[in-house]
PDB file of N, CA and C in Angstrom:
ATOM      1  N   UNK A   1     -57.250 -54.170 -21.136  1.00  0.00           N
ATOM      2  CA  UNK A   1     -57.118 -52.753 -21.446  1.00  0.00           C
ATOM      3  C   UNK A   1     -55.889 -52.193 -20.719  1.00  0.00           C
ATOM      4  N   UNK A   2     -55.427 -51.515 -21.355  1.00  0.00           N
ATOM      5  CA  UNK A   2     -53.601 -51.057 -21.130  1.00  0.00           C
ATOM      6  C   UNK A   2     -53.740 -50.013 -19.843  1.00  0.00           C
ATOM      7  N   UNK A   3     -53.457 -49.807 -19.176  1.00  0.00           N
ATOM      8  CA  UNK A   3     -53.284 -48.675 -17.822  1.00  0.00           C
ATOM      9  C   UNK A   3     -52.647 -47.094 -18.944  1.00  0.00           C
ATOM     10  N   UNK A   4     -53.043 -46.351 -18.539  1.00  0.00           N
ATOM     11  CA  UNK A   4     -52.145 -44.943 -18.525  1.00  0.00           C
ATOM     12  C   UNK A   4     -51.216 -44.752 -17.617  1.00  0.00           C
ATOM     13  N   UNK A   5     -50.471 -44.354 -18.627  1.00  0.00           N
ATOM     14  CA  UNK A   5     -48.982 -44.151 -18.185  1.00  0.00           C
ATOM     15  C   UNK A   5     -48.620 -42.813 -17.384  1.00  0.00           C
ATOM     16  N   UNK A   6     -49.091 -42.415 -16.388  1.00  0.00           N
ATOM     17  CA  UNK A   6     -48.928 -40.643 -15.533  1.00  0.00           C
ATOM     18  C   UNK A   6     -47.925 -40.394 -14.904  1.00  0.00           C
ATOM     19  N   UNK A   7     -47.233 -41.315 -15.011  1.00  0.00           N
ATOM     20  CA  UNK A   7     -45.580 -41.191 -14.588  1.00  0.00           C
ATOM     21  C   UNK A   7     -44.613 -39.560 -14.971  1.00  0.00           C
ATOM     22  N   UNK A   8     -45.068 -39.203 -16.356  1.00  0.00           N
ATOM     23  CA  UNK A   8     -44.434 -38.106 -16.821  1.00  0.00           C
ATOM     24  C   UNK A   8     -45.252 -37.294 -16.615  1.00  0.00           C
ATOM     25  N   UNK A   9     -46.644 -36.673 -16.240  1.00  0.00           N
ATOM     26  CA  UNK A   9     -47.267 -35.840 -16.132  1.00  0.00           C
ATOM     27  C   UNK A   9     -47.306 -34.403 -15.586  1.00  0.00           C
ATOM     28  N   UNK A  10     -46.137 -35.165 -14.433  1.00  0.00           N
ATOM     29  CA  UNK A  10     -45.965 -33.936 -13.326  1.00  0.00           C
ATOM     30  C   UNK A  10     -44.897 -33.387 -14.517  1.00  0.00           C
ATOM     31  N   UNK A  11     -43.651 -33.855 -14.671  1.00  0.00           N
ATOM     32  CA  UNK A  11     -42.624 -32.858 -15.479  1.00  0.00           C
ATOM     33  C   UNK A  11     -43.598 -32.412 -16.584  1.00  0.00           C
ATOM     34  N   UNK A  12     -44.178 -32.657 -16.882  1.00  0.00           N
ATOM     35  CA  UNK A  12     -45.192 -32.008 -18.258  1.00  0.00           C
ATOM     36  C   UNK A  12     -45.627 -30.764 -17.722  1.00  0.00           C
ATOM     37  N   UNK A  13     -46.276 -31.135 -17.008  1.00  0.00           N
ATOM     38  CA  UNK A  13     -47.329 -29.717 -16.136  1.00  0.00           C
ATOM     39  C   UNK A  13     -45.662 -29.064 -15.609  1.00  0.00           C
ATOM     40  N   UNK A  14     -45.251 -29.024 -14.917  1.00  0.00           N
ATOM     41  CA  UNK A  14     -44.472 -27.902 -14.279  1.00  0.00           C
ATOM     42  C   UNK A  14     -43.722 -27.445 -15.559  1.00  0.00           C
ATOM     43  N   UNK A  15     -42.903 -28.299 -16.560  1.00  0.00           N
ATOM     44  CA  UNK A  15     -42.624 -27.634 -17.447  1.00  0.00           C
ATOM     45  C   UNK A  15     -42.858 -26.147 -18.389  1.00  0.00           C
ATOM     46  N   UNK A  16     -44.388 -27.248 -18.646  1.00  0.00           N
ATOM     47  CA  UNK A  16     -45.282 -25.817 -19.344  1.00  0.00           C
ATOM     48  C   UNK A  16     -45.422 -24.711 -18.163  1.00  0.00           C
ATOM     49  N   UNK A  17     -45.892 -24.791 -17.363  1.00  0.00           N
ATOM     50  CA  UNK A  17     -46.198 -23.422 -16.420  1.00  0.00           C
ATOM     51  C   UNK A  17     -44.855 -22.972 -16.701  1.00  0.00           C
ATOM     52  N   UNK A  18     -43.531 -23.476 -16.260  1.00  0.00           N
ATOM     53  CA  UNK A  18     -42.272 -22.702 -15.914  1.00  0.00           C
ATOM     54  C   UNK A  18     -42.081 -21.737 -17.364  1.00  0.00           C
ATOM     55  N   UNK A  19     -42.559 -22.658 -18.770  1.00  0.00           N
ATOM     56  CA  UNK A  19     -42.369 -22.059 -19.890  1.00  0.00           C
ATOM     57  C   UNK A  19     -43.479 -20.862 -19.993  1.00  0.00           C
ATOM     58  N   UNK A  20     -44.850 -20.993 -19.576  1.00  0.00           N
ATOM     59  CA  UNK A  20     -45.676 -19.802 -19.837  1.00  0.00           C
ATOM     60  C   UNK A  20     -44.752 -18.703 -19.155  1.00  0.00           C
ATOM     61  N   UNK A  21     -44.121 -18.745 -17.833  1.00  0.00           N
ATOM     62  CA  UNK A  21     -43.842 -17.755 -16.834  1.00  0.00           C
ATOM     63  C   UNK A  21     -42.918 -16.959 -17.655  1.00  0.00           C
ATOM     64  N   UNK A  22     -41.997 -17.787 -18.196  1.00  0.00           N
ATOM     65  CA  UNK A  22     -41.212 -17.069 -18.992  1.00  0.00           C
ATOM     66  C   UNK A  22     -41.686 -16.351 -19.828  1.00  0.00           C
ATOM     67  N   UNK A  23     -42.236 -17.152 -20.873  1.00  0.00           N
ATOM     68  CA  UNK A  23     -43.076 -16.426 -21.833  1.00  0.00           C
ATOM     69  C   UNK A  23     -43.419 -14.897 -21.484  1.00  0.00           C
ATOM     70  N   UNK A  24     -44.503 -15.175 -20.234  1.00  0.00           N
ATOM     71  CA  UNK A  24     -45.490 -13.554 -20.067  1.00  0.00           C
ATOM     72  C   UNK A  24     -44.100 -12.923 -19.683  1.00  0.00           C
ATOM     73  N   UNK A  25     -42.891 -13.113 -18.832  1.00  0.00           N
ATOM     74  CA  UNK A  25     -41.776 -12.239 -18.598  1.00  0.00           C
ATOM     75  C   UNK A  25     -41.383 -11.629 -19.528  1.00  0.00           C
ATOM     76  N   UNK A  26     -40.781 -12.327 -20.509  1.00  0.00           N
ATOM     77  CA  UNK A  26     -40.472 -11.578 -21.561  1.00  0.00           C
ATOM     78  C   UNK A  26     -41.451 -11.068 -22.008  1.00  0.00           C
ATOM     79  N   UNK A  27     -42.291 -11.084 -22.603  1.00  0.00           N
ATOM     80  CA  UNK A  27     -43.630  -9.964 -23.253  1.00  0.00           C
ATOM     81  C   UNK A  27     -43.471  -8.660 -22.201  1.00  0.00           C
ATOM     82  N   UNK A  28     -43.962  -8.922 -20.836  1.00  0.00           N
ATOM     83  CA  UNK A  28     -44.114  -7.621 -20.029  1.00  0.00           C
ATOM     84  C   UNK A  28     -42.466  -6.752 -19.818  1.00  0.00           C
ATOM     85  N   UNK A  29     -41.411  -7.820 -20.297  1.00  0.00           N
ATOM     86  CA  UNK A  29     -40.004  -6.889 -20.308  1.00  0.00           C
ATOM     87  C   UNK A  29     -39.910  -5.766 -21.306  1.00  0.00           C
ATOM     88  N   UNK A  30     -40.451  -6.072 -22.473  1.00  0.00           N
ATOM     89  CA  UNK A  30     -40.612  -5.908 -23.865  1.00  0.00           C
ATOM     90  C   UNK A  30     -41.515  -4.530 -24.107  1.00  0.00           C
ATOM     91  N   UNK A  31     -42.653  -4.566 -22.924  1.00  0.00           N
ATOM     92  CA  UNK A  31     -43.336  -3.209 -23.041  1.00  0.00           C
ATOM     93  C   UNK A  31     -42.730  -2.008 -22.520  1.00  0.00           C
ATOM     94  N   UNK A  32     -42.920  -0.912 -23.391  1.00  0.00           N
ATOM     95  CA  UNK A  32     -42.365   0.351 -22.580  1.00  0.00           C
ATOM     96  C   UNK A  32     -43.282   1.352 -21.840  1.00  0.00           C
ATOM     97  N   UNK A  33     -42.911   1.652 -20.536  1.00  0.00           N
ATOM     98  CA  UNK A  33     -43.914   2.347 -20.103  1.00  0.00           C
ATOM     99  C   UNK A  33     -43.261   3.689 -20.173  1.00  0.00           C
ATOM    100  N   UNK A  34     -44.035   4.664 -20.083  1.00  0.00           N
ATOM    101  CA  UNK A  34     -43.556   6.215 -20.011  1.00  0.00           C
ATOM    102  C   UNK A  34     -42.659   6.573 -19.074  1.00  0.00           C
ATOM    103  N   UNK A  35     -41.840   7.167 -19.030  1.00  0.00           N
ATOM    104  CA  UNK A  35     -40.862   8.046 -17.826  1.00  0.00           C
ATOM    105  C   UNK A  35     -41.842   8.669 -16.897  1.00  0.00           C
ATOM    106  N   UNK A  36     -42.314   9.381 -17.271  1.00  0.00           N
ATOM    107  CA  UNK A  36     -43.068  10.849 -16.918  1.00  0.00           C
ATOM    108  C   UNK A  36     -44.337  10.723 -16.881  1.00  0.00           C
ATOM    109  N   UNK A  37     -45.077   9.773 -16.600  1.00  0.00           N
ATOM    110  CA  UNK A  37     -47.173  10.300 -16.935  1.00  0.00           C
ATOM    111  C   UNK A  37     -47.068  11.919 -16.737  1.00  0.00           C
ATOM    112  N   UNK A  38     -48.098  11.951 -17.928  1.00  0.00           N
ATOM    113  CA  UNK A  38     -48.142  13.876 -17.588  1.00  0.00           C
ATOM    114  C   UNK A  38     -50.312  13.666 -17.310  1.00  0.00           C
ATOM    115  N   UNK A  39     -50.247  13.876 -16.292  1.00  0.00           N
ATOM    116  CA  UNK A  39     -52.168  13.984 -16.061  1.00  0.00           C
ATOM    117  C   UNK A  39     -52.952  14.892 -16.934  1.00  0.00           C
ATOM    118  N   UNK A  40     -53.795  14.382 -17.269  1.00  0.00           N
ATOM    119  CA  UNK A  40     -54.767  14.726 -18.252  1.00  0.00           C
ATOM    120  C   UNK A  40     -55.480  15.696 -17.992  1.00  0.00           C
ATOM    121  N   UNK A  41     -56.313  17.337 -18.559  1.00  0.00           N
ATOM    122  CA  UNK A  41     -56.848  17.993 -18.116  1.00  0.00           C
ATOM    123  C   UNK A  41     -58.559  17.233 -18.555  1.00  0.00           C
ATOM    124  N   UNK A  42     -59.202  16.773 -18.147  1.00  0.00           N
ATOM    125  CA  UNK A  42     -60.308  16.160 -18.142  1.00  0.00           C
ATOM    126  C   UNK A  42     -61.461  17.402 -18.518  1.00  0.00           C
ATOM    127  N   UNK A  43     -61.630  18.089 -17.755  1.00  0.00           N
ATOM    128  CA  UNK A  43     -62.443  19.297 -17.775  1.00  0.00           C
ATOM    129  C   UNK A  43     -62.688  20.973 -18.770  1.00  0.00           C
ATOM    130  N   UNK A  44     -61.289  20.108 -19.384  1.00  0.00           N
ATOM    131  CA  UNK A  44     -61.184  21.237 -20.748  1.00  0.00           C
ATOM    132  C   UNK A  44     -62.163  21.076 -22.026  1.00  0.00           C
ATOM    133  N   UNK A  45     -63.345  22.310 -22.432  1.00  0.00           N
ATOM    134  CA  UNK A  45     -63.923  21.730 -23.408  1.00  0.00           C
ATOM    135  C   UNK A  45     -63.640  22.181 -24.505  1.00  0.00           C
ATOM    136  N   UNK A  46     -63.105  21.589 -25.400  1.00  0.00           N
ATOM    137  CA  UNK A  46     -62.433  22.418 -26.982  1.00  0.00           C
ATOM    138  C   UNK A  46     -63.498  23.329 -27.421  1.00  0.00           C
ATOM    139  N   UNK A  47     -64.549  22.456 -27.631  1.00  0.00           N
ATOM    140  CA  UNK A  47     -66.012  22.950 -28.600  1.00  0.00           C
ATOM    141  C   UNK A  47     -66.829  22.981 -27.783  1.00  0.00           C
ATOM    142  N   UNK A  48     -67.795  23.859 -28.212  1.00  0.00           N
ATOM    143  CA  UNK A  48     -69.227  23.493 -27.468  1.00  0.00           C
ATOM    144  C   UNK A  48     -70.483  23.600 -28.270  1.00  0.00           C
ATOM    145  N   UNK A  49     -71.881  22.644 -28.062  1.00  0.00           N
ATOM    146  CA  UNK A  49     -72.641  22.401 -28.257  1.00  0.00           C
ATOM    147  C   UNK A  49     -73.691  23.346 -27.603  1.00  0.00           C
ATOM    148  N   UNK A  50     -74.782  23.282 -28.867  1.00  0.00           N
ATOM    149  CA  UNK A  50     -76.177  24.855 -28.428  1.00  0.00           C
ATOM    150  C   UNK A  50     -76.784  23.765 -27.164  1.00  0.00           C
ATOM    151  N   UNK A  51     -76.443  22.454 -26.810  1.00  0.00           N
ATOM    152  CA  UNK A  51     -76.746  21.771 -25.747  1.00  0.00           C
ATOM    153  C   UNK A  51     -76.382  21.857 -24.647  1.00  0.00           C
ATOM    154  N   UNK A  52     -75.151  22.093 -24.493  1.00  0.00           N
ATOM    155  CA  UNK A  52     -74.443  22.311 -23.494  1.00  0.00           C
ATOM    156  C   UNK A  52     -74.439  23.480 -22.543  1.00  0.00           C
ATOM    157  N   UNK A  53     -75.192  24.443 -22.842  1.00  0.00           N
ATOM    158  CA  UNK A  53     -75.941  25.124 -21.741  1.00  0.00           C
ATOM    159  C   UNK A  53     -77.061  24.791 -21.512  1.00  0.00           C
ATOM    160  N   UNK A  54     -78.234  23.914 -22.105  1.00  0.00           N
ATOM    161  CA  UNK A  54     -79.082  23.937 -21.435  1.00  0.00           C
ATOM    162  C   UNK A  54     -79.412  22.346 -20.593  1.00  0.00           C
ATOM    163  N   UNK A  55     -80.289  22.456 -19.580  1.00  0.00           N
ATOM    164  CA  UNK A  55     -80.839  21.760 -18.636  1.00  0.00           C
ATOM    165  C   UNK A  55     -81.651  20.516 -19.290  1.00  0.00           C
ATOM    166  N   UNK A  56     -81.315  19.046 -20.220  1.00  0.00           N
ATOM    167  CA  UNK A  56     -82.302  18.724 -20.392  1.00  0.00           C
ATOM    168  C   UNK A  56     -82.306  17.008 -19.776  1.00  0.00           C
ATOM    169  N   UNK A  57     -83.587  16.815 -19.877  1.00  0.00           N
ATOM    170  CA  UNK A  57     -83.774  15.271 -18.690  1.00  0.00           C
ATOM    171  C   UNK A  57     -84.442  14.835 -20.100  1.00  0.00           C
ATOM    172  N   UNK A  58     -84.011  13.483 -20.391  1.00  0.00           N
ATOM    173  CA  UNK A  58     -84.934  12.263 -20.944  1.00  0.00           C
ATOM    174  C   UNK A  58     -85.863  11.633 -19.936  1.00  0.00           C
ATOM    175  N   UNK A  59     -86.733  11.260 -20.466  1.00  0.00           N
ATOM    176  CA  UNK A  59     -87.807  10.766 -19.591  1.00  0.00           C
ATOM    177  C   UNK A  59     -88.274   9.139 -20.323  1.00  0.00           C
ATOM    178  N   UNK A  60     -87.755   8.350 -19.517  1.00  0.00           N
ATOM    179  CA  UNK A  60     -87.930   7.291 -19.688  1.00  0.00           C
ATOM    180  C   UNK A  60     -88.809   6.388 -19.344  1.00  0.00           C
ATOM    181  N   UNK A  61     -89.776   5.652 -20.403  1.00  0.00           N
ATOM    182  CA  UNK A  61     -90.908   5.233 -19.700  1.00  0.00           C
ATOM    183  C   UNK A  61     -91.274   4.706 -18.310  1.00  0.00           C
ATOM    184  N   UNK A  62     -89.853   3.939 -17.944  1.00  0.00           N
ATOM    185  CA  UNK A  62     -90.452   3.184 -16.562  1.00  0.00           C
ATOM    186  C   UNK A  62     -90.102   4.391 -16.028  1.00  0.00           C
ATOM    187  N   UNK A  63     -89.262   5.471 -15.865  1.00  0.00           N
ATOM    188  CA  UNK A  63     -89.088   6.749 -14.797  1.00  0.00           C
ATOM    189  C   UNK A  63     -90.221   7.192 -14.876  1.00  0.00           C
ATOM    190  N   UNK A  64     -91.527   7.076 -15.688  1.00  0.00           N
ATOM    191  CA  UNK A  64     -92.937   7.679 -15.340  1.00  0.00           C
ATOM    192  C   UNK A  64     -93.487   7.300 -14.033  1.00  0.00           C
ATOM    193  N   UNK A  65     -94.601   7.991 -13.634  1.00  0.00           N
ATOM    194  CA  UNK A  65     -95.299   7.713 -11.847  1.00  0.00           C
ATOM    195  C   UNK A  65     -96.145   6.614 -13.295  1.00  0.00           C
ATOM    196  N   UNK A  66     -96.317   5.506 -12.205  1.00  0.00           N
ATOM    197  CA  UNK A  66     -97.519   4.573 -11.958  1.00  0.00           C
ATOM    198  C   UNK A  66     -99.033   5.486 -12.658  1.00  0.00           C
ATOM    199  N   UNK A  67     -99.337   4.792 -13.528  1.00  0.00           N
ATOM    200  CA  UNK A  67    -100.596   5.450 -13.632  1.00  0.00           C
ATOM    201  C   UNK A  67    -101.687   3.918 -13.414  1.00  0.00           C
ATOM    202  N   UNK A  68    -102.902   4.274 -12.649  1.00  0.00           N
ATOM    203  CA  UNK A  68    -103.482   2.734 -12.331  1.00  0.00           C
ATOM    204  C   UNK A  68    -104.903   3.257 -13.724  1.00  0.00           C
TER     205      UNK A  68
END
């Protein structure tokens, strides 16, 4: 039975990695990010819901007390 040949393995492997590195470089060169982030007002509500003033709790079976 013939031996494997692993002589070239290492240039194989470093090759490919050196080629992924490139790879993801260029992709992440390629994206544009914004100049400016402008922050988001989070707390602004356009609309509102006949819900949204009131107080309500779901009650979920296991949140019940123990009944024996």
């Amino acid at each position: 039975m013939p031996q494997l040949d692993t002589s070239t393995w290492l240039v194989t492997i470093l090759s490919m990695i050196l080629t992924l590195l490139i790879v993801f470089q260029l992709k992440i060169s390629k994206f544009n990010y914004p100049l400016n982030p402008v922050m988001k007002d989070i707390n602004k509500h356009l609309y509102t819901n006949p819900w949204d003033t009131k107080w309500t709790k779901i009650y979920l079976p296991l949140s019940l007390p123990q009944q024996s």
